[in-house]
C-alpha atoms as a PDB file:
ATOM      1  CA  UNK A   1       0.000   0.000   0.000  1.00  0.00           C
ATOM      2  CA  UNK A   2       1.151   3.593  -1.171  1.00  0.00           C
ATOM      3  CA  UNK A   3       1.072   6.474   1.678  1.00  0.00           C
ATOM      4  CA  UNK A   4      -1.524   8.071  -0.560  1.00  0.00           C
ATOM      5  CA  UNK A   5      -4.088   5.221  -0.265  1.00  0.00           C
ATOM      6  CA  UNK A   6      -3.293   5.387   3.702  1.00  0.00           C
ATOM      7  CA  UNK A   7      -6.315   7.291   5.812  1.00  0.00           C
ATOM      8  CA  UNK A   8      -4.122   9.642   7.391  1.00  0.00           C
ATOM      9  CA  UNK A   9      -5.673  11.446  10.588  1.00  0.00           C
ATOM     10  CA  UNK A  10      -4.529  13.467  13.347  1.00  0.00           C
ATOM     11  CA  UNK A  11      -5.191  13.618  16.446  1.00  0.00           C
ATOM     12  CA  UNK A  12      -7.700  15.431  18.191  1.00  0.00           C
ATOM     13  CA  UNK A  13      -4.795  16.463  20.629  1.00  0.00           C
ATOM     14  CA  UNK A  14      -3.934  18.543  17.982  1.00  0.00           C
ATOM     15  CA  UNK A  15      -3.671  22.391  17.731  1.00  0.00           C
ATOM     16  CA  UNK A  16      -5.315  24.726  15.086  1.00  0.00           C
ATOM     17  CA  UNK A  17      -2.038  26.313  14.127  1.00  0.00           C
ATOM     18  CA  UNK A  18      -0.289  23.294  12.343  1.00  0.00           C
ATOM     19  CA  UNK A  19       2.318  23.096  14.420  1.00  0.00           C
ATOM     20  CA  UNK A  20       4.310  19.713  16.001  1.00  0.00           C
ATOM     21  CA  UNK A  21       1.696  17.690  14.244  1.00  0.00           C
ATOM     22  CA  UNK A  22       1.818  14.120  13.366  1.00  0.00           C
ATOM     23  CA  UNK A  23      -0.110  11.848  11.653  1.00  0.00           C
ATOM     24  CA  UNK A  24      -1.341   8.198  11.664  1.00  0.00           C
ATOM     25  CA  UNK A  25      -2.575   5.799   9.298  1.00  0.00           C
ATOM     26  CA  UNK A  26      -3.758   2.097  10.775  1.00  0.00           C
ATOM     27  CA  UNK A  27      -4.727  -0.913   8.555  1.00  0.00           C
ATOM     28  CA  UNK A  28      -4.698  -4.224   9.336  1.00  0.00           C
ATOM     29  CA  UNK A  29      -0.938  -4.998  10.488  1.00  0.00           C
ATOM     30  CA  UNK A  30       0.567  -1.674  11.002  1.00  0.00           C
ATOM     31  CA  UNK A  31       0.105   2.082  12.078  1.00  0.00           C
ATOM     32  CA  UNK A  32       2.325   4.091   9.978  1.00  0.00           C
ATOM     33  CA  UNK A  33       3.443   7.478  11.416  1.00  0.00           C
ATOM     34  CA  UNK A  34       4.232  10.694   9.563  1.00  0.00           C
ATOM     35  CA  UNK A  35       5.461  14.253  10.209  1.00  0.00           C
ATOM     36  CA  UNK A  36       1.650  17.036   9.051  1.00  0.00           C
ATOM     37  CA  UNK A  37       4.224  19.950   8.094  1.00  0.00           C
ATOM     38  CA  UNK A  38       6.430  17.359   6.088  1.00  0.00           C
ATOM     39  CA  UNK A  39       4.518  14.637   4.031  1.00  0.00           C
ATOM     40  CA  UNK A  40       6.613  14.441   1.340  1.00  0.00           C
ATOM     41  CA  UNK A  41       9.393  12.990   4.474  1.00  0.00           C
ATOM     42  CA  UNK A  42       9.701   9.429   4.913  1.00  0.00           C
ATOM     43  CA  UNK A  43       7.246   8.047   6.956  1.00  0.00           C
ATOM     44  CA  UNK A  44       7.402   4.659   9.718  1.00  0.00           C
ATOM     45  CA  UNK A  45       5.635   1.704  10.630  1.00  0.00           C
ATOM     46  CA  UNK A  46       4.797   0.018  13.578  1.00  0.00           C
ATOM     47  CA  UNK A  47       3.173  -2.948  14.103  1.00  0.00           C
ATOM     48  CA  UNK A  48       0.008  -2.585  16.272  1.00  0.00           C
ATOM     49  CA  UNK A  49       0.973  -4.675  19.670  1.00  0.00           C
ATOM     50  CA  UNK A  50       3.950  -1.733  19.547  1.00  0.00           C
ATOM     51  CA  UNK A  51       1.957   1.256  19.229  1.00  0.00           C
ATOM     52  CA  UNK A  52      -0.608  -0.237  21.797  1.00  0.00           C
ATOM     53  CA  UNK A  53       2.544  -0.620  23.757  1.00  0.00           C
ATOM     54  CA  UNK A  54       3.711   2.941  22.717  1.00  0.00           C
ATOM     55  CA  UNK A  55       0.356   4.546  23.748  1.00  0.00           C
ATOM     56  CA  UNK A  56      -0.075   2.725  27.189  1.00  0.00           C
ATOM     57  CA  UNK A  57       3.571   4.027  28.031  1.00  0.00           C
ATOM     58  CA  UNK A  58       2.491   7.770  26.777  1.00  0.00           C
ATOM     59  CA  UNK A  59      -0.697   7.436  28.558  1.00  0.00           C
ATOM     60  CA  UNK A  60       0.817   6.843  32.014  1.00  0.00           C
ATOM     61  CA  UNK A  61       3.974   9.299  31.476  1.00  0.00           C
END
């Protein structure tokens, strides 16, 4: 799959002014992460049991 057939969303965290922004795309075996101001950057990809992982850690931080 091509990053432009990815859903990309941000999160509602997120400020009006654009700034410090990322972005997430989840299908079935991966959330791939990418920089809002930059989308033309490489992007990553990790699999779901490490973002759960990821987001339980940030959750409790």
């Amino acid at each position: 799959m091509s990053d432009t057939e990815l859903a990309w969303f941000k999160s509602s965290y997120s400020g009006t002014q654009g700034d410090n922004c990322i972005e997430v795309a989840v299908t079935e075996r991966a959330v791939h992460v990418r920089d809002s101001k930059d989308v033309e950057h490489p992007l990553f990809a990790v699999g779901r049991d490490g973002w759960a992982q990821f987001v339980r850690y940030a959750a409790h931080g």
